[in-house]
N, C-alpha and C. Protein backbone atom coordinates (compact mmCIF):
# COMPACT_ATOMS: atom_id res chain seq x y z
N UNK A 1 -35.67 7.93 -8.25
CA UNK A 1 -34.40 7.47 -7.71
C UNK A 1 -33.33 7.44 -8.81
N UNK A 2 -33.93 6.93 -9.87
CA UNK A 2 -32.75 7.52 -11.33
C UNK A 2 -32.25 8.58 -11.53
N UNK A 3 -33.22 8.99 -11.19
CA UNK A 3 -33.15 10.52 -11.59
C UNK A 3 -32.44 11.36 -10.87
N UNK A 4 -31.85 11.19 -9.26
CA UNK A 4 -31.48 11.60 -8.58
C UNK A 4 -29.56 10.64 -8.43
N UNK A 5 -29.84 9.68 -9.18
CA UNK A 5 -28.28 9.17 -9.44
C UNK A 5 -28.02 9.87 -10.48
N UNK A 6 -28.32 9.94 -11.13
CA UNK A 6 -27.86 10.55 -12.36
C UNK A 6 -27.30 12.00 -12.43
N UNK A 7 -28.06 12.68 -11.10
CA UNK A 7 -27.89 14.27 -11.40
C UNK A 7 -26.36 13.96 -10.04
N UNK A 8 -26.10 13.03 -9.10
CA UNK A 8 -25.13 12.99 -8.06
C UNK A 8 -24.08 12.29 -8.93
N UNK A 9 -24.06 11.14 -10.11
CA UNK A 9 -23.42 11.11 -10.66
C UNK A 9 -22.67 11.99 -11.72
N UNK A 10 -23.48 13.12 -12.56
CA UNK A 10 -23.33 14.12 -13.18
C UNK A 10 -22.70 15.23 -12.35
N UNK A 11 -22.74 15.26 -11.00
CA UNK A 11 -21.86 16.15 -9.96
C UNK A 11 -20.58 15.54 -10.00
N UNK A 12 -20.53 14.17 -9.56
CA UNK A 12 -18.86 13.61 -9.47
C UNK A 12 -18.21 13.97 -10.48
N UNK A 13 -19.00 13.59 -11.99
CA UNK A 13 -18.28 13.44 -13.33
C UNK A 13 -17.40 14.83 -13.43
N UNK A 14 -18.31 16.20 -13.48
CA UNK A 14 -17.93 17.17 -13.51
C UNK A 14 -17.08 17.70 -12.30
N UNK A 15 -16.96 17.42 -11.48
CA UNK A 15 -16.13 17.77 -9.82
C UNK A 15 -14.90 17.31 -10.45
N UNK A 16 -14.64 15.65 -10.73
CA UNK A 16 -13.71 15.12 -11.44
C UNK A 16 -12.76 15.53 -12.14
N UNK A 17 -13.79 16.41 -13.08
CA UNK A 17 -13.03 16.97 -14.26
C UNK A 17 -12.59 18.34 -13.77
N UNK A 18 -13.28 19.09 -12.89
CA UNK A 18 -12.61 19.98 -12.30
C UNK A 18 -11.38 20.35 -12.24
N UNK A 19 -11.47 19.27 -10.60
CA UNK A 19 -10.37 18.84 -10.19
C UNK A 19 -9.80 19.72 -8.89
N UNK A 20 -8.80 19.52 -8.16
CA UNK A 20 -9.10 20.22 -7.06
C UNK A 20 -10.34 20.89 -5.87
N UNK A 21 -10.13 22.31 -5.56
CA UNK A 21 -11.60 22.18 -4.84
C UNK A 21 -12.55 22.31 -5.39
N UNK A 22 -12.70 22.24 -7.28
CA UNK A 22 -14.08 21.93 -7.66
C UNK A 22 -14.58 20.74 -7.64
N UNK A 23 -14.08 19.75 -6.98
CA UNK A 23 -14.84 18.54 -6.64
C UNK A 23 -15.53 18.25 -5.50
N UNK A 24 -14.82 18.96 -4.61
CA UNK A 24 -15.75 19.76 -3.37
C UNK A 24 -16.95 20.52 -3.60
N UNK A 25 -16.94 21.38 -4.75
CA UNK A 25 -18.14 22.28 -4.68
C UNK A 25 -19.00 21.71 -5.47
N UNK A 26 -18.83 21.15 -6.40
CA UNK A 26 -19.45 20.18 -7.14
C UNK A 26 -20.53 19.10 -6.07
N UNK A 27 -20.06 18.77 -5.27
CA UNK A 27 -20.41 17.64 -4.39
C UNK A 27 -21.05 18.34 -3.31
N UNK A 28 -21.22 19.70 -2.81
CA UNK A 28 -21.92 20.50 -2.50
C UNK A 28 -23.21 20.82 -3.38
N UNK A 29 -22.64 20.90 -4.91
CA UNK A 29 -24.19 21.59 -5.66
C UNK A 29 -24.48 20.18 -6.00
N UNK A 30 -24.36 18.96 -6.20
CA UNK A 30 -25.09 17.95 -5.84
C UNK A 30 -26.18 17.68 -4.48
N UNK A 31 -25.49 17.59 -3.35
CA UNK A 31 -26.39 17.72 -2.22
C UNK A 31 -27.30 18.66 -2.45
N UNK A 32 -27.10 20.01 -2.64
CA UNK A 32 -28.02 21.40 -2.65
C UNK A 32 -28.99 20.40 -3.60
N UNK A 33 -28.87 19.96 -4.91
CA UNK A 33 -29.86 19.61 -5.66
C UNK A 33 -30.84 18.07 -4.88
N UNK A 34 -30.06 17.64 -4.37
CA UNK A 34 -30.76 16.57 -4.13
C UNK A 34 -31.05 17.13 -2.43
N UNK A 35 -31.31 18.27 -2.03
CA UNK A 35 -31.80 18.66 -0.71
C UNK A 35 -33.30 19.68 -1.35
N UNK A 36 -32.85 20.21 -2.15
CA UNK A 36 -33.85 21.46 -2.38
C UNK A 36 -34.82 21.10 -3.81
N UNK A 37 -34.02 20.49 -4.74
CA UNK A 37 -35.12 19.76 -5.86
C UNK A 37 -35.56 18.71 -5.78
N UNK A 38 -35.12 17.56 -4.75
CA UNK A 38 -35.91 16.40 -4.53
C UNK A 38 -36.07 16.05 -3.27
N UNK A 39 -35.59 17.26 -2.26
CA UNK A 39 -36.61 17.32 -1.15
C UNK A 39 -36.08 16.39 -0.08
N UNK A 40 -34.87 15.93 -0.33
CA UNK A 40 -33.84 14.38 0.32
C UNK A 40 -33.31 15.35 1.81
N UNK A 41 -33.42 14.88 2.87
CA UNK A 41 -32.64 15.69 4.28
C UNK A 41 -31.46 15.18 3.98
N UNK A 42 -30.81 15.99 4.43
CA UNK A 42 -29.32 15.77 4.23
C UNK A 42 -29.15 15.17 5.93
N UNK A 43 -28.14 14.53 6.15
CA UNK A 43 -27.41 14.52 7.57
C UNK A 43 -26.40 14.91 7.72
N UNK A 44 -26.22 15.23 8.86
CA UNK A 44 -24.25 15.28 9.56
C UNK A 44 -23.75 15.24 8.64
N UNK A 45 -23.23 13.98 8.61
CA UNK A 45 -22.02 13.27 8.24
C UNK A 45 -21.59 13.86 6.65
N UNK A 46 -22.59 13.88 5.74
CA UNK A 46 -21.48 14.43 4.84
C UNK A 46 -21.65 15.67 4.21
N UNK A 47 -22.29 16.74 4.99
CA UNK A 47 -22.04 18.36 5.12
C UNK A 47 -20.49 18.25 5.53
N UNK A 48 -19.96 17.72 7.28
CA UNK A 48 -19.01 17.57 7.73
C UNK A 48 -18.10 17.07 6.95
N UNK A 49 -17.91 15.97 5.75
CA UNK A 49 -16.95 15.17 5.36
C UNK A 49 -17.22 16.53 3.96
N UNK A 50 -17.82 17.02 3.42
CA UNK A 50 -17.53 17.97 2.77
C UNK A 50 -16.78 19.54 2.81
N UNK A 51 -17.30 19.75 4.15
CA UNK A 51 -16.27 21.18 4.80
C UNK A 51 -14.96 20.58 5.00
N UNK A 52 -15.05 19.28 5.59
CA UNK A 52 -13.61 18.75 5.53
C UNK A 52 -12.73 18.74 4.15
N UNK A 53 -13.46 17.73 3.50
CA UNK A 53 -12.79 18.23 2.12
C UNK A 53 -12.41 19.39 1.42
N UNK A 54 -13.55 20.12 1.44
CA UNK A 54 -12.88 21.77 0.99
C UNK A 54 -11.89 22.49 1.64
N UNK A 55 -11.80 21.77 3.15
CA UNK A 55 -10.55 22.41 3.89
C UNK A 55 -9.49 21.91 3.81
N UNK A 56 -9.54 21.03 3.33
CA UNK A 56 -8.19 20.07 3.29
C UNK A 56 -7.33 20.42 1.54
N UNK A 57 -8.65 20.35 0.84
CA UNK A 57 -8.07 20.93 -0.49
C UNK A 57 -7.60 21.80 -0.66
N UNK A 58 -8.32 23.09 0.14
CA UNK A 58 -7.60 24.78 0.34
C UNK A 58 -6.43 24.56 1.08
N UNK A 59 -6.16 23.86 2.25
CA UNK A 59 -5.07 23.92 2.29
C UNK A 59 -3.67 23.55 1.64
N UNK A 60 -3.74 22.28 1.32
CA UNK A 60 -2.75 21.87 -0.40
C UNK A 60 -2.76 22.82 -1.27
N UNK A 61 -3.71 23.51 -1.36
CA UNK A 61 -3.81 24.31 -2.76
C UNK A 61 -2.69 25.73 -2.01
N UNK A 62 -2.99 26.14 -1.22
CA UNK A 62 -2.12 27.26 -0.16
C UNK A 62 -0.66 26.52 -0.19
N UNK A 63 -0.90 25.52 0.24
CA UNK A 63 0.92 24.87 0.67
C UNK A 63 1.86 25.03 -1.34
N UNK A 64 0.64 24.48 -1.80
CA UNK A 64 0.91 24.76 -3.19
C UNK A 64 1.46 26.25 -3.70
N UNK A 65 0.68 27.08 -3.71
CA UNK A 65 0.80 28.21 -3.91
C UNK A 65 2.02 28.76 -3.09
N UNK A 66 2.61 28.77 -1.90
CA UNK A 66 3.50 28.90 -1.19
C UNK A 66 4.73 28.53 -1.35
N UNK A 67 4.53 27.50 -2.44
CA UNK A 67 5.91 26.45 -2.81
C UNK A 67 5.97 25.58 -1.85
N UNK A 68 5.64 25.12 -0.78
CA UNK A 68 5.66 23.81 -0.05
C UNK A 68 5.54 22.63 -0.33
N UNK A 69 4.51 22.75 -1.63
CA UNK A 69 5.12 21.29 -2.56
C UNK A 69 5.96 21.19 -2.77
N UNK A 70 6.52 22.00 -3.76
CA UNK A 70 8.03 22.10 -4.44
C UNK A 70 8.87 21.68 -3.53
N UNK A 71 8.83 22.65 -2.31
CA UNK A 71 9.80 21.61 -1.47
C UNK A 71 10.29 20.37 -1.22
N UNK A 72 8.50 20.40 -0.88
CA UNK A 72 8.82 18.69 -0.46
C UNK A 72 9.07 17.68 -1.56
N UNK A 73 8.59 18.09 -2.73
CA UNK A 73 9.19 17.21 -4.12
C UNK A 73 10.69 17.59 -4.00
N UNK A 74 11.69 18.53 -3.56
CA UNK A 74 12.79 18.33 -3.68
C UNK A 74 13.18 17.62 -2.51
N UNK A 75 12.91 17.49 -1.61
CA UNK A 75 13.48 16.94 -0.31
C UNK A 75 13.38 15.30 -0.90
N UNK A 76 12.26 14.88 -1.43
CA UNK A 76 11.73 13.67 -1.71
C UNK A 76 12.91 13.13 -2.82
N UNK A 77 12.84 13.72 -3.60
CA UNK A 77 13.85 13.45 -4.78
C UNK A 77 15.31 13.47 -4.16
N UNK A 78 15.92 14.85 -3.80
CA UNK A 78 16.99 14.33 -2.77
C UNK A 78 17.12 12.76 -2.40
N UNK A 79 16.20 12.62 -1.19
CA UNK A 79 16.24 11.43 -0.81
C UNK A 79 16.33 10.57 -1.96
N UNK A 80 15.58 10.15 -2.80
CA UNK A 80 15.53 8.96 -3.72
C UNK A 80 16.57 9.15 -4.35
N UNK A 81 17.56 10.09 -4.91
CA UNK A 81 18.45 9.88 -6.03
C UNK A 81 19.72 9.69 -4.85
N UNK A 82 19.98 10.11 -3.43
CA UNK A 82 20.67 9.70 -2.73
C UNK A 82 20.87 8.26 -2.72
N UNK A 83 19.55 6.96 -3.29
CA UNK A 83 19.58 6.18 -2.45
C UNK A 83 18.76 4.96 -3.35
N UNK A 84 19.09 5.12 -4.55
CA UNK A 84 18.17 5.11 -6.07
C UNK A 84 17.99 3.24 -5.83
N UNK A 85 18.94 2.82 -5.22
CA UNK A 85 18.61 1.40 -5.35
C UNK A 85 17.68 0.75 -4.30
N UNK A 86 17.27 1.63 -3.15
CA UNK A 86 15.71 1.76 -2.61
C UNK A 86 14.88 2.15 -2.94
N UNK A 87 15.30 2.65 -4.02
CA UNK A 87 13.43 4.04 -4.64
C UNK A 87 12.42 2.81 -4.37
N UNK A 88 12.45 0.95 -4.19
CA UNK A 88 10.93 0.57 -4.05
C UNK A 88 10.47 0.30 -2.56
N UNK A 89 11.77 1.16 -1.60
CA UNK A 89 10.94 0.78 -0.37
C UNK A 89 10.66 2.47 0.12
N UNK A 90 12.02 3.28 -0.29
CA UNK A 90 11.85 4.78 -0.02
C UNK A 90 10.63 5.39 -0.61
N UNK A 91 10.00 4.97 -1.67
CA UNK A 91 9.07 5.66 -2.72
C UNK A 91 7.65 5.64 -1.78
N UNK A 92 7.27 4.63 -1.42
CA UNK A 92 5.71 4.51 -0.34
C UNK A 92 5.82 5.63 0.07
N UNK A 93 7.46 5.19 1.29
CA UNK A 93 7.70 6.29 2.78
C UNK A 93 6.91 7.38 2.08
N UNK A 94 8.36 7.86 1.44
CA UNK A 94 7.82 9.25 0.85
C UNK A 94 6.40 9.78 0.64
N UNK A 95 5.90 8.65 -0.47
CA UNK A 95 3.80 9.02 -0.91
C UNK A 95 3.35 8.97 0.47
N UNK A 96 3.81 8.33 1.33
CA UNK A 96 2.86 7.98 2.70
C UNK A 96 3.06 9.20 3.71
N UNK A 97 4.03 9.65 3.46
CA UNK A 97 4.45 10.77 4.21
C UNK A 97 3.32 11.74 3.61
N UNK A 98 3.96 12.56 2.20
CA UNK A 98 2.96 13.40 1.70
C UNK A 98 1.39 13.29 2.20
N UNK A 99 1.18 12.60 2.44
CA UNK A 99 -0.17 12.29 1.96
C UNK A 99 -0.78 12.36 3.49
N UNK A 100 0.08 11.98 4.84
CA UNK A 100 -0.60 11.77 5.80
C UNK A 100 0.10 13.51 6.32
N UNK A 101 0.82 13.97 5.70
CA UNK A 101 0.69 15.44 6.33
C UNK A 101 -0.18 16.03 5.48
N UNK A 102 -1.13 16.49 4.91
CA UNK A 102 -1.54 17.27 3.72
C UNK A 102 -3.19 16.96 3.88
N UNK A 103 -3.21 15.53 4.20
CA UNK A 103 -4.30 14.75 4.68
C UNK A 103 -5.60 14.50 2.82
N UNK A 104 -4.51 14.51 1.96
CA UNK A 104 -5.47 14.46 0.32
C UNK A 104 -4.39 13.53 -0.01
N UNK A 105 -4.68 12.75 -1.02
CA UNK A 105 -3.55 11.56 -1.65
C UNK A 105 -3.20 12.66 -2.85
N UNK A 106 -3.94 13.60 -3.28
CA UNK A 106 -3.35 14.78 -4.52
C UNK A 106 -2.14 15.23 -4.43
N UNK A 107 -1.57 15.25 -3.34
CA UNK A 107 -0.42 15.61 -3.16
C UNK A 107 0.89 14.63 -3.57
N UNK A 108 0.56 13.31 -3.45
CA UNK A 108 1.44 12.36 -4.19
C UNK A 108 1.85 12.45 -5.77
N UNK A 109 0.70 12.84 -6.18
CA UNK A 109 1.10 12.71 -7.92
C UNK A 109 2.37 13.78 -8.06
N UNK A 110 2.49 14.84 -7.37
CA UNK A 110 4.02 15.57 -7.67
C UNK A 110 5.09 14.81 -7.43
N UNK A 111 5.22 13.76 -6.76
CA UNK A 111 6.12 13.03 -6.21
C UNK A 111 6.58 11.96 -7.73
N UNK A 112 5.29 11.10 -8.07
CA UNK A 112 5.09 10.26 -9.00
C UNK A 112 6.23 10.15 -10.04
N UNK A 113 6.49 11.58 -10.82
CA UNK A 113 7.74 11.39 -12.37
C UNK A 113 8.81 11.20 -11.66
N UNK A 114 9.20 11.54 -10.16
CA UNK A 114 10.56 11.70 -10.05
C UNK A 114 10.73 10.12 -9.60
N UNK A 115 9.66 9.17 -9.17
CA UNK A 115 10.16 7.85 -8.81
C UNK A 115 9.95 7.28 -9.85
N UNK A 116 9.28 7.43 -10.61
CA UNK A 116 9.79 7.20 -12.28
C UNK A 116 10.70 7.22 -13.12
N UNK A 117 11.73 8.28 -12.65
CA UNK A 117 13.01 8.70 -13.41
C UNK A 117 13.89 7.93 -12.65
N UNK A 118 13.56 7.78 -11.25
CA UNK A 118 15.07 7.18 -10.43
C UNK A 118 14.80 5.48 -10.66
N UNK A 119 13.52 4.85 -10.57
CA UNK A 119 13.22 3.59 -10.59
C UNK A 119 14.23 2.88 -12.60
N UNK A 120 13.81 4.13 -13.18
CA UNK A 120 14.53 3.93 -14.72
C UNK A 120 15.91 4.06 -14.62
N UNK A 121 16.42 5.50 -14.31
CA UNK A 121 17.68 5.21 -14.16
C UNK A 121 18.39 4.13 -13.83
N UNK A 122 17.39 3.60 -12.33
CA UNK A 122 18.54 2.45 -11.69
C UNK A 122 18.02 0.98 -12.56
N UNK A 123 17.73 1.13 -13.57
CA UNK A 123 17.07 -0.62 -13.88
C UNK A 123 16.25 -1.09 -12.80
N UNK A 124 15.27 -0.14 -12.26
CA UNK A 124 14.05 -0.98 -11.48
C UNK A 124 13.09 -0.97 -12.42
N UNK A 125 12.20 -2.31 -12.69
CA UNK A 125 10.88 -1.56 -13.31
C UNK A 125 9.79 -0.98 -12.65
N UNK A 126 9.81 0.83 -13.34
CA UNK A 126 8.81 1.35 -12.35
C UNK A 126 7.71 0.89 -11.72
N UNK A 127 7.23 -0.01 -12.50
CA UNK A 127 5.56 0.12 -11.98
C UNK A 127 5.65 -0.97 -10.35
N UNK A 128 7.18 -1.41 -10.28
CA UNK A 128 6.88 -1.89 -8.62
C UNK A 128 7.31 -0.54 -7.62
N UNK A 129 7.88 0.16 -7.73
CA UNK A 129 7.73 1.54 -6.57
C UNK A 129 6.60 2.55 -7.03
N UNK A 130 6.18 2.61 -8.39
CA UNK A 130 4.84 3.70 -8.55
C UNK A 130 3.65 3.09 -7.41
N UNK A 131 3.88 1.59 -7.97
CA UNK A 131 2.63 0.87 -7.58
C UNK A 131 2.63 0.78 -5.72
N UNK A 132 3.42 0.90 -5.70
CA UNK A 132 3.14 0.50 -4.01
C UNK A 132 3.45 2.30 -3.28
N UNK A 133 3.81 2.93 -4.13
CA UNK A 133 3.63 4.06 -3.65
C UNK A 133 2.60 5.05 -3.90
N UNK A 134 1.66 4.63 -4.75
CA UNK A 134 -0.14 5.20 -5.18
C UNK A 134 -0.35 4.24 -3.70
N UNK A 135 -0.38 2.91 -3.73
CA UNK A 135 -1.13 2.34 -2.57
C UNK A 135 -0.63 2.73 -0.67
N UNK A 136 0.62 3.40 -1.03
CA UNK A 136 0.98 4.18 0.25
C UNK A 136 -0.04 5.02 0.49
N UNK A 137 0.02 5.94 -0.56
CA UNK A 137 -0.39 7.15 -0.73
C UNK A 137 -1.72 6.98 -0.04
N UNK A 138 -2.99 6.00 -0.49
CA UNK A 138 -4.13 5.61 -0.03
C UNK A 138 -4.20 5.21 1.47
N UNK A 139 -3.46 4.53 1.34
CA UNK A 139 -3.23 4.28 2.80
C UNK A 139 -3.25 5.19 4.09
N UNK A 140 -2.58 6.51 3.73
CA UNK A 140 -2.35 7.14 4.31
C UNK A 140 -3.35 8.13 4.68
N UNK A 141 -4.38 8.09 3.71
CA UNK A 141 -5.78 8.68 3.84
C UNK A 141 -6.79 8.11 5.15
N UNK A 142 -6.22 6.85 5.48
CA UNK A 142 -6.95 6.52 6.43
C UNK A 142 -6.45 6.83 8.08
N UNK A 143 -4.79 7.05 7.51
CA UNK A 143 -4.36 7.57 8.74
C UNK A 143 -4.31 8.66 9.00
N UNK A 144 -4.55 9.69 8.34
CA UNK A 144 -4.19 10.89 8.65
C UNK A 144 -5.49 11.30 9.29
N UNK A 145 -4.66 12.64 10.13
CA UNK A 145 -5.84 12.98 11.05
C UNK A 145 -6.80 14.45 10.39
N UNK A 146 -6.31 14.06 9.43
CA UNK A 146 -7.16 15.58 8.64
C UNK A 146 -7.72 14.86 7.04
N UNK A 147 -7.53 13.59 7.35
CA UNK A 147 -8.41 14.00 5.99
C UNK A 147 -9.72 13.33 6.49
N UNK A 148 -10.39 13.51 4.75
CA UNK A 148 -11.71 13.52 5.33
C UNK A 148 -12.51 12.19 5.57
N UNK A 149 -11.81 11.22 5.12
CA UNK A 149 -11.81 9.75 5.41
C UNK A 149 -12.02 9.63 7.90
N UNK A 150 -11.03 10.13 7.69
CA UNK A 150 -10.90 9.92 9.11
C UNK A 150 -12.21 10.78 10.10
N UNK A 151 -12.25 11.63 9.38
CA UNK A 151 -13.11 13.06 10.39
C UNK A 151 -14.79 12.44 10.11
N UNK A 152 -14.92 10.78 8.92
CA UNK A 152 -15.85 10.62 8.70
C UNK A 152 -16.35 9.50 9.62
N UNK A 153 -15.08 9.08 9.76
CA UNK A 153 -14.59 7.56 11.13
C UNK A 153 -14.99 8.18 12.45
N UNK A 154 -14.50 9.39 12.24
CA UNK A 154 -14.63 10.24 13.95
C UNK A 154 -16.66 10.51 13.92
N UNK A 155 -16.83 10.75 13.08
CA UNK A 155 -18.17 11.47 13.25
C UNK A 155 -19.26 9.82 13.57
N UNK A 156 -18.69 8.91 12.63
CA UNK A 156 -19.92 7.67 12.87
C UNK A 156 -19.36 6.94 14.05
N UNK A 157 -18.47 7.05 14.65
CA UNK A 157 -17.62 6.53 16.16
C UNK A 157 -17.97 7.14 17.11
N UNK A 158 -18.55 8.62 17.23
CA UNK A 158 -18.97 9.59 18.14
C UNK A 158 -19.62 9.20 19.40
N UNK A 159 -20.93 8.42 19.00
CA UNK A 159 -21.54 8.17 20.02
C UNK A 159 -20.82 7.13 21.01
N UNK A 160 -20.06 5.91 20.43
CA UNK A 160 -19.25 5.06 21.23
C UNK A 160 -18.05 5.53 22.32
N UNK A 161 -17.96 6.45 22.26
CA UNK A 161 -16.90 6.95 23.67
C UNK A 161 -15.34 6.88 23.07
N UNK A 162 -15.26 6.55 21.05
CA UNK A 162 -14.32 6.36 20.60
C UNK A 162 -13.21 8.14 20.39
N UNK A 163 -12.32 8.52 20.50
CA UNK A 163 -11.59 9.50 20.21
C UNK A 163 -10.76 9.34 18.98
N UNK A 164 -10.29 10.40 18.53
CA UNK A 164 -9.18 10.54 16.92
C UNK A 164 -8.05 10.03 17.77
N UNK A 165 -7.42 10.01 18.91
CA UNK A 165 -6.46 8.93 19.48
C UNK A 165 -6.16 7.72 19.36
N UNK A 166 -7.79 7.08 19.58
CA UNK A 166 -8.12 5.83 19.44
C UNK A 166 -8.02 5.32 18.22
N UNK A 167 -8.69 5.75 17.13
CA UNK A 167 -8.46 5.68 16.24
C UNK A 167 -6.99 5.62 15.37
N UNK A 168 -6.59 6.38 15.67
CA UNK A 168 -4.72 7.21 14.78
C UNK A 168 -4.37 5.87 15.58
N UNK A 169 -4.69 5.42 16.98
CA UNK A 169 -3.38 4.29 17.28
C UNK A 169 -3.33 3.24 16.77
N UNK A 170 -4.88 2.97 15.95
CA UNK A 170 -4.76 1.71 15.22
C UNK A 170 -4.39 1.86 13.90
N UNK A 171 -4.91 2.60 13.12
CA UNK A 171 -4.23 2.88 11.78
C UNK A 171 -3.11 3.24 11.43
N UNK A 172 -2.43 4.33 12.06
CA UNK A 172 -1.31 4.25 11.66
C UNK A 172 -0.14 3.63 11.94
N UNK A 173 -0.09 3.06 12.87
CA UNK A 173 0.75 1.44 13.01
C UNK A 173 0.50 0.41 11.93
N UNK A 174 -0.46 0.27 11.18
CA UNK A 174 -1.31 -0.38 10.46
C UNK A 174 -1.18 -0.57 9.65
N UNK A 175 -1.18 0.75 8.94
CA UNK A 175 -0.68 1.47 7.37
C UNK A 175 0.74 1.27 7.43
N UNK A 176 1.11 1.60 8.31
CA UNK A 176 2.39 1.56 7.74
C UNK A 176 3.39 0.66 7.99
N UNK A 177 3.28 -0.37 8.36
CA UNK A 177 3.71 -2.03 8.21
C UNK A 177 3.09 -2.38 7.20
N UNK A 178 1.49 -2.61 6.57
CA UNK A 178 0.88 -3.14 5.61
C UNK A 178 2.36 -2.29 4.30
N UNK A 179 2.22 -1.04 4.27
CA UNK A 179 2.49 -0.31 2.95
C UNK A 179 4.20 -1.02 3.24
N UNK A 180 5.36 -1.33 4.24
CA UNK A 180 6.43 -1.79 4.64
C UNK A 180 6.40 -3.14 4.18
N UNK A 181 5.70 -4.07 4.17
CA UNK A 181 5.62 -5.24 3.82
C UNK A 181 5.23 -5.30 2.80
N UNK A 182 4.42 -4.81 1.95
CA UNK A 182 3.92 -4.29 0.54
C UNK A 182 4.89 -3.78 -0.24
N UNK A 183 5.86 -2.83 0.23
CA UNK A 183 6.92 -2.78 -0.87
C UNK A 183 8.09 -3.92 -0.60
N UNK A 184 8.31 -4.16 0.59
CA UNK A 184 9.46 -5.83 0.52
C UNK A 184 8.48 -6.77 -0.76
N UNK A 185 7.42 -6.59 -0.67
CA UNK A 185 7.16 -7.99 -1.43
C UNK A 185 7.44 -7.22 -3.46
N UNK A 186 6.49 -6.14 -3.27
CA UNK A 186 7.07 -5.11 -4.64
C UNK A 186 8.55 -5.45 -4.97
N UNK A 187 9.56 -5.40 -4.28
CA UNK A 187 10.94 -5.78 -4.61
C UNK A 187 11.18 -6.94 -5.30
N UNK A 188 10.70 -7.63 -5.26
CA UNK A 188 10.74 -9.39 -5.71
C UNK A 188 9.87 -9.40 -6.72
């Protein structure tokens, strides 16, 4: 049983360091090892929460490659330097946005220097809009309907008669009052 943390921990470490979809495949040649050298059945659930992940990463990585980040880091920035003496309630929106279209919180860190620069410019201290906008960002992992957080909610909910409807209607109402009330209090 050591022996088998050690080699799933030695997958994260290196996936980690990767970065992108080598933390996916990484977490694939973990399972493979702990399916085929120690003989462990794998189930469902996180073959599925792994194709999810690799699909969700390829796609960021595509929107990436396409310039669709870029975009949206300029649209984002737009907004914040329009409006610099909100960057600690606009800054979440924004991470929470990214993050629940894209369905990976990876997509926030492009966002990150520019609410850094506007939070400085205006005499905010950053770390109250960084901070509540990393915890948007998370947040938003639970709402979105593509990442792999959720598709993992959908798969252990299955048998209960529960749907991704059911689900999305409670979280994302959820998230996003918690992350709304989370930056009012960040302000103070």
């Amino acid at each position: 049983m050591i022996l088998q943390l050690a080699f799933v921990l030695t997958a994260i470490i290196i996936g980690a360091r990767l970065g992108g979809i080598g933390l996916g495949v990484m977490g694939g040649v973990g399972l493979a090892i702990l399916t085929f050298v120690f003989g462990l059945q794998p189930t469902a659930p996180p073959i599925d929460v792994m194709l999810m992940i690799a699909a969700v990463i390829s796609a960021a990585s595509c929107m990436q490659a396409a310039g669709g980040l870029d975009y949206m880091v300029k649209l984002a920035e737009k907004l914040l330097r329009k409006n610099p003496s909100h960057v600690t309630i606009l800054s979440p929106i924004v991470t929470y946005l990214f993050t629940f279209v894209a369905g990976t919180g990876h997509v926030a860190y492009s966002v990150l220097p520019v609410i850094a620069e506007v939070a400085t410019e205006t005499k905010i201290r950053p770390e109250r809009p960084l901070g509540i906008a990393v915890i948007a960002s998370q947040q938003a992992i639970t709402a979105s309907p593509i990442s792999a957080a959720t598709v993992a909610l959908l798969g252990l909910l299955a048998g209960f008669d529960i749907t991704l409807f059911d689900i999305l209607k409670i979280t994302i109402p959820a998230t996003i009052i918690g992350v709304l009330v989370g930056a009012f209090f960040s302000m103070r």
